[in-house]
Protein backbone atom coordinates (compact mmCIF):
# COMPACT_ATOMS: atom_id res chain seq x y z
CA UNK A 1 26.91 12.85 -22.48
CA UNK A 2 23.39 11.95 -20.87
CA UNK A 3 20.89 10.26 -22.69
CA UNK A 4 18.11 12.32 -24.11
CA UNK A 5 14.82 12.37 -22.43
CA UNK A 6 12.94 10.44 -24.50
CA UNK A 7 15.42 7.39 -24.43
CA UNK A 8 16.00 7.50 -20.40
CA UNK A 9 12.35 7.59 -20.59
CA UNK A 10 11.96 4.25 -22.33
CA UNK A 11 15.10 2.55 -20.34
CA UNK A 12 13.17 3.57 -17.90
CA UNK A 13 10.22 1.77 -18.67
CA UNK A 14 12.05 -1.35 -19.59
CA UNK A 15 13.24 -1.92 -16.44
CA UNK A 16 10.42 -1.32 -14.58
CA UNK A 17 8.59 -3.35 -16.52
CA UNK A 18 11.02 -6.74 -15.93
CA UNK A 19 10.60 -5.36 -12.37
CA UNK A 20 7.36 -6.06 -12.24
CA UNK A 21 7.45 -9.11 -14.72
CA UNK A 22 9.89 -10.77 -12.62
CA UNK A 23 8.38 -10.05 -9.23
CA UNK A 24 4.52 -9.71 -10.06
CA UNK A 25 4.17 -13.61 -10.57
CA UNK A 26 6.08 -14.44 -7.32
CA UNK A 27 3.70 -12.14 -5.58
CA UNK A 28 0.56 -13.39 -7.14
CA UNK A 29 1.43 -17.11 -6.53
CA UNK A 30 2.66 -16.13 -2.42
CA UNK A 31 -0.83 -15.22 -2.72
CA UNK A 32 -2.93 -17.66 -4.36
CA UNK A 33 -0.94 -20.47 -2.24
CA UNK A 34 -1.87 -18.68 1.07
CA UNK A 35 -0.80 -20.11 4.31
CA UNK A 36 2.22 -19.82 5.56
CA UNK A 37 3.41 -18.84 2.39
CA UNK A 38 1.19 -15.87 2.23
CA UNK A 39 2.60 -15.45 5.90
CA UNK A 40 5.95 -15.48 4.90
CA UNK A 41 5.40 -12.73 1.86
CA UNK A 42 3.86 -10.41 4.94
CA UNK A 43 6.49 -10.51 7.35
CA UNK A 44 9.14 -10.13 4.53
CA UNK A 45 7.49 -6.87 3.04
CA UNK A 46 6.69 -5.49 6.96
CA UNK A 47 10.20 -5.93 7.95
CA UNK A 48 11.39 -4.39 4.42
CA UNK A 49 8.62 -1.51 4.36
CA UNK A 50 9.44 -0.50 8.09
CA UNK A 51 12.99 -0.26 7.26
CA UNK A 52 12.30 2.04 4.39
CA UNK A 53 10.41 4.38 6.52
CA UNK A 54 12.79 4.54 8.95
CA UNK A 55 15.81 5.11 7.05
CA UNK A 56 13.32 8.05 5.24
CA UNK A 57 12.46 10.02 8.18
CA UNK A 58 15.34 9.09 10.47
CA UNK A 59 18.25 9.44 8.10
CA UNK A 60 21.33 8.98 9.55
CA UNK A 61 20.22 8.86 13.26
CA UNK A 62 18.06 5.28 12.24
CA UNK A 63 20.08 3.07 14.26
CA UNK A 64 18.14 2.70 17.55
CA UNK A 65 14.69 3.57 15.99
CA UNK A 66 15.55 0.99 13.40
CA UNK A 67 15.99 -1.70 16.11
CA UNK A 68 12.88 -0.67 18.01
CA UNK A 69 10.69 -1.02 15.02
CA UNK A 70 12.33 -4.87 14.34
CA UNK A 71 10.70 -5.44 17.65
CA UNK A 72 7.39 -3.67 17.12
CA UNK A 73 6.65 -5.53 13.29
CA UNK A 74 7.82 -8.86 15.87
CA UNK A 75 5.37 -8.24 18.08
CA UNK A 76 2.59 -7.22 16.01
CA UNK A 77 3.02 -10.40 13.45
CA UNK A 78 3.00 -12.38 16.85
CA UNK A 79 0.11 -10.77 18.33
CA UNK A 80 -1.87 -11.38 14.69
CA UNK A 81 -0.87 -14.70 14.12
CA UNK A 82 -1.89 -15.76 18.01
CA UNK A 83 -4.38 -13.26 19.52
CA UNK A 84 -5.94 -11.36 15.90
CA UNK A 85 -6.01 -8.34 14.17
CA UNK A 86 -7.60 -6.04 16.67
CA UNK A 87 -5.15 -6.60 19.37
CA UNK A 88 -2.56 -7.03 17.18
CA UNK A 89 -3.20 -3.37 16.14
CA UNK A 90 -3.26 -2.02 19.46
CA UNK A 91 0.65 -3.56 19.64
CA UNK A 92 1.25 -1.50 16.95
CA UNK A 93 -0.35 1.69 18.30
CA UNK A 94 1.96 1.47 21.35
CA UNK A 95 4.96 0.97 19.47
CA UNK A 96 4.18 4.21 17.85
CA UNK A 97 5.74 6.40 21.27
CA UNK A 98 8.06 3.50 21.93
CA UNK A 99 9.97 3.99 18.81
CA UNK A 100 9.62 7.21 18.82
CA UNK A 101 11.57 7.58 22.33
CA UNK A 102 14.59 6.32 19.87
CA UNK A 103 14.40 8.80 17.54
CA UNK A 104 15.46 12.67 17.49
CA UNK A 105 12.86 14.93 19.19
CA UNK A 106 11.88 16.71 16.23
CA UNK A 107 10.61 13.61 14.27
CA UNK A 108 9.47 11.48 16.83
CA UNK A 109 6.04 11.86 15.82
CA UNK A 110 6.70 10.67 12.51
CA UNK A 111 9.50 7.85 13.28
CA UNK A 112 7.10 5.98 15.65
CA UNK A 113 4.08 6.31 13.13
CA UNK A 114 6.63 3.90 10.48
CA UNK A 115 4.93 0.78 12.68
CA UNK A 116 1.13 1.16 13.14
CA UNK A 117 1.38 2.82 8.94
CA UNK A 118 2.97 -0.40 7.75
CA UNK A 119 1.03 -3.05 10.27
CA UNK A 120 -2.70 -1.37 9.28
CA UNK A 121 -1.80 -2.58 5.81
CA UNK A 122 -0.48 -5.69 6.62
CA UNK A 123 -2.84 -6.88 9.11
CA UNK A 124 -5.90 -5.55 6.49
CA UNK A 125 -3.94 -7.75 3.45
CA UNK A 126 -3.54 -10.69 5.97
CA UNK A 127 -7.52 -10.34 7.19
CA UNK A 128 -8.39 -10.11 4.06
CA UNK A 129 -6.57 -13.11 2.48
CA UNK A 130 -7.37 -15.25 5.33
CA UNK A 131 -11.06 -14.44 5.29
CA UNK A 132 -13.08 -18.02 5.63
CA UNK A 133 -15.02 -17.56 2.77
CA UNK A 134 -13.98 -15.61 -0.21
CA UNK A 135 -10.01 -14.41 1.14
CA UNK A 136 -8.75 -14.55 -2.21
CA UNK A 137 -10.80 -13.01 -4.00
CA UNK A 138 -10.83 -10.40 -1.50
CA UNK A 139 -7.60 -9.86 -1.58
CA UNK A 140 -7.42 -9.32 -5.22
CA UNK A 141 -10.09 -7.16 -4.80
CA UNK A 142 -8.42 -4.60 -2.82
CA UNK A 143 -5.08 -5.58 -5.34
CA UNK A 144 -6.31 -4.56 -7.91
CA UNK A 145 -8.48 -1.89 -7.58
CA UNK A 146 -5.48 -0.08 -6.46
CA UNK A 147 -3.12 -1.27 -9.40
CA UNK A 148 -6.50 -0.16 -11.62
CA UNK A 149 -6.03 3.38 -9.53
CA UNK A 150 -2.18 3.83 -10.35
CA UNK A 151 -3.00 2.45 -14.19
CA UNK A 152 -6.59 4.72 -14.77
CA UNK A 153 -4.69 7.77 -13.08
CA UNK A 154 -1.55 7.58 -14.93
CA UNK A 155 -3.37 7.48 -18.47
CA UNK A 156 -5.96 9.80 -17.63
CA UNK A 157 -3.45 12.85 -15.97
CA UNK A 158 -1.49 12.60 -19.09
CA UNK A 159 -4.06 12.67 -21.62
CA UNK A 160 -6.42 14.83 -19.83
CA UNK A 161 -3.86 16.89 -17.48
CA UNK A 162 -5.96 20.06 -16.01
CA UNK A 163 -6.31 21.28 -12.48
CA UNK A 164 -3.68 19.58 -10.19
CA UNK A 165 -5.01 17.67 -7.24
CA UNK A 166 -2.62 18.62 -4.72
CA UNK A 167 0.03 20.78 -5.90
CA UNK A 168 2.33 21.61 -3.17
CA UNK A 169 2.28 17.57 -2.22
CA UNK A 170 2.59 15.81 -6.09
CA UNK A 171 2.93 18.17 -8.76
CA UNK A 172 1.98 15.20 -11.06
CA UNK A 173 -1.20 14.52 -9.84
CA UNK A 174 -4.54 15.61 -11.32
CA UNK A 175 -8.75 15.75 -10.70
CA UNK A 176 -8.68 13.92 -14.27
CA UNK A 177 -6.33 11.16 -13.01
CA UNK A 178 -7.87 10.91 -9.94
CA UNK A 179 -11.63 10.40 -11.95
CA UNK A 180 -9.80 7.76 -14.27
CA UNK A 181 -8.39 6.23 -11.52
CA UNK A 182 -11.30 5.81 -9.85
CA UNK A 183 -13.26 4.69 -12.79
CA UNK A 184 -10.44 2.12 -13.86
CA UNK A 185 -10.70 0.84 -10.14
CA UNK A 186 -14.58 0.65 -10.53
CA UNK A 187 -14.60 -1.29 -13.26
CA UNK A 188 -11.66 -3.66 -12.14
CA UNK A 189 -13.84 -4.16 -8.87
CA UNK A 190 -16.88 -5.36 -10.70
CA UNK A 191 -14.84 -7.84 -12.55
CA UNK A 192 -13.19 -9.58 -9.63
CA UNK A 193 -16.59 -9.20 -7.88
CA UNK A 194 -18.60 -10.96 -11.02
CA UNK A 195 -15.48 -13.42 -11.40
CA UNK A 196 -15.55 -14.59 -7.61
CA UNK A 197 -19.27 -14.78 -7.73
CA UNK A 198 -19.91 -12.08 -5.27
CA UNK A 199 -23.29 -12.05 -3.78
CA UNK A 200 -23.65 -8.18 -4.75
CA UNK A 201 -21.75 -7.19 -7.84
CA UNK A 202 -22.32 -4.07 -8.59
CA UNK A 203 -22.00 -2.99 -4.90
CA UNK A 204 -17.91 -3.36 -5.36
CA UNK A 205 -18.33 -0.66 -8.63
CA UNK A 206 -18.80 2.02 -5.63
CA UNK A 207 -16.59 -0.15 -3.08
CA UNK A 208 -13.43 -0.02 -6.02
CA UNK A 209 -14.27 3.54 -6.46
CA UNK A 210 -13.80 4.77 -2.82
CA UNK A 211 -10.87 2.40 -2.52
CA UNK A 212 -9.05 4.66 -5.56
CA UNK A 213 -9.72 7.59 -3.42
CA UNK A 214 -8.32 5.97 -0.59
CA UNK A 215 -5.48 4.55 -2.21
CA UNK A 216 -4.69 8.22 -3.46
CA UNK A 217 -4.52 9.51 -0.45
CA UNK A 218 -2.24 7.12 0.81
CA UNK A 219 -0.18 8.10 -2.07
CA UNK A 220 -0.35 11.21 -1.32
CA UNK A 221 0.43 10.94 2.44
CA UNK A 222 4.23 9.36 1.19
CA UNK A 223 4.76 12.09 -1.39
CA UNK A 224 4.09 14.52 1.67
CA UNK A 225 6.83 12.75 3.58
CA UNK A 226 9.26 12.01 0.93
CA UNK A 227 8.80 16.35 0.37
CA UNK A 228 9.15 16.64 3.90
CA UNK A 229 12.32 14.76 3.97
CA UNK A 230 14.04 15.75 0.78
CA UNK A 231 13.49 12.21 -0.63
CA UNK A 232 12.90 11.17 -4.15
CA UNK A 233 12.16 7.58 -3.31
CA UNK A 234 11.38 5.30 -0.45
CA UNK A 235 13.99 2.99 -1.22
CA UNK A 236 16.15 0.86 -4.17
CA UNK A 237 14.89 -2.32 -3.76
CA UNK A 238 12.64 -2.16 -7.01
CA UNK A 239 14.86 -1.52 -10.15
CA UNK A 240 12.96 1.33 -12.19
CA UNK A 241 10.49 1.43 -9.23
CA UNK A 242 12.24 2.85 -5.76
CA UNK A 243 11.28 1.49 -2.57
CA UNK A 244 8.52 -1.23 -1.61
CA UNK A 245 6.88 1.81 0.05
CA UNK A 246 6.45 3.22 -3.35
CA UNK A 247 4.61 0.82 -4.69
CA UNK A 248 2.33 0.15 -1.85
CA UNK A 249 1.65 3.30 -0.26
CA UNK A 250 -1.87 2.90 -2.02
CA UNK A 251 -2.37 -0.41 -0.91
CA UNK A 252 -1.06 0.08 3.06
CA UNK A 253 -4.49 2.26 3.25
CA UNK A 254 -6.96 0.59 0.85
CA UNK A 255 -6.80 -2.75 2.40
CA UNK A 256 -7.47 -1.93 6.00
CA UNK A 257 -10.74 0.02 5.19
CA UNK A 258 -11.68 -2.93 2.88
CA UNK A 259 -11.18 -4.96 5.55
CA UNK A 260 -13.25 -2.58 7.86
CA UNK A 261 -16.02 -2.30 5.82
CA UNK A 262 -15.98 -5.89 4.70
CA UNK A 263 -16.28 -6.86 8.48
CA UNK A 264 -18.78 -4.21 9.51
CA UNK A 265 -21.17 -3.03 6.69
CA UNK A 266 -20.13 -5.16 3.82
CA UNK A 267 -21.09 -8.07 6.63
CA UNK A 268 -24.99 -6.40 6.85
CA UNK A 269 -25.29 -5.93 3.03
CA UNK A 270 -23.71 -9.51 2.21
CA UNK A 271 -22.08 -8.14 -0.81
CA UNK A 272 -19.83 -10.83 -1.11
């Protein structure tokens, strides 16, 4: 006899909490240590998070594209460790056809797209990190204005519910949970900013804000293709989670237009 819904809710729970206690801290510290550690926690969630997407779209028929996008995360982590993130990107963008030339005609497209998705995030988190002059708190910056997102959005769409946001894509998903989000994520934003020292505060309130809507989107983009592909999760890796993908969808998005504005705007305003 199954458990009833309230008590597989809270098992639930429970284990995605140790998830997160266990693997949180290991994260965190990967990331205050930076170098090669950092490095090291990059290439391991690329490899893993391109592996996801592949087995998602490609099901059965991975095999080949699965090899091909091995070689594309290689070559991009090469090209950004020795040439930079800008050419390093364009690797990834012509992987996108070359992996795709493994994959069944009908979801070529899609296949290819698993490298240039997952190195945009990585090379963003990496640029980010490794910025000169205030990488870390940067990087938790963009980390946790999009944890504040998932958090404010979650506890807002329950309490508040009302109009859904998109529907057909995440039945879950509200206008009020997409506000609280982006209010949690606002007010996250200003904290890191004030606790770094940022040179413009209250500029990251609107930065934190746009990431939540950015980060939703993102979220929304995998719901769209989990739909699409009759999946309920990314992956297992994450007891009480799913996938990696899962839990950074958000984040694959938010830090590469961080890192964009940071570089181009944010550079005029000298926010930070």
């Amino acid at each position: 006899m199954p458990p009833p819904p309230a008590a597989a809710r809270a098992s639930d729970l429970k284990i995605r909490f140790l998830s997160a206690l266990v693997l949180g801290p290991l994260v965190l510290a990967a990331v205050w240590i930076g170098g090669w550690v950092f490095r090291l926690l990059l290439v391991v969630g690329a490899v893993l998070a391109v592996r996801e997407w592949v087995l998602m779209v490609a099901g059965d028929r991975a095999a080949r594209p699965l090899v091909a996008s091995y070689a594309g995360t290689a070559a991009v982590l090469a090209a950004y460790v020795f040439t930079g993130p800008l050419f390093a990107f364009g690797v990834a963008v012509a992987f996108w056809p070359l992996v795709g030339f493994f994959a069944d005609k009908a979801e070529r497209g899609l296949t290819g797209l698993g490298v240039p998705y997952v190195a945009a995030g990585v090379i963003g988190l990496g640029w980010l990190r490794e910025d000169p002059s205030a990488g870390l708190g940067l990087f938790l910056f963009a980390l946790l204005a999009v944890w504040a997102t998932d958090i404010g959005a979650y506890a807002a769409g329950r309490s508040i519910g009302g109009p859904k946001l998109a529907p057909r894509i995440s039945p879950k998903k509200t206008w009020a949970g997409l506000i609280g989000g982006a209010i949690a994520a606002a007010l996250f934003g200003w904290g890191v900013a004030m606790a770094d020292g940022a040179a413009v505060p209250a500029l990251a309130l609107g930065v934190a804000g746009l990431l939540a809507v950015v980060s939703q989107i993102g979220d929304l983009f995998e719901s769209w293709v989990k739909r699409r592909f009759d999946v309920k999760d990314s992956g297992t890796l994450i007891p009480g989670h799913g996938g990696l993908l899962d839990r950074i969808d958000g984040l694959l998005v938010a830090a590469p237009v961080l890192a964009v504005f940071h570089a181009t705007a944010g550079a005029r305003l000298a926010w930070w």
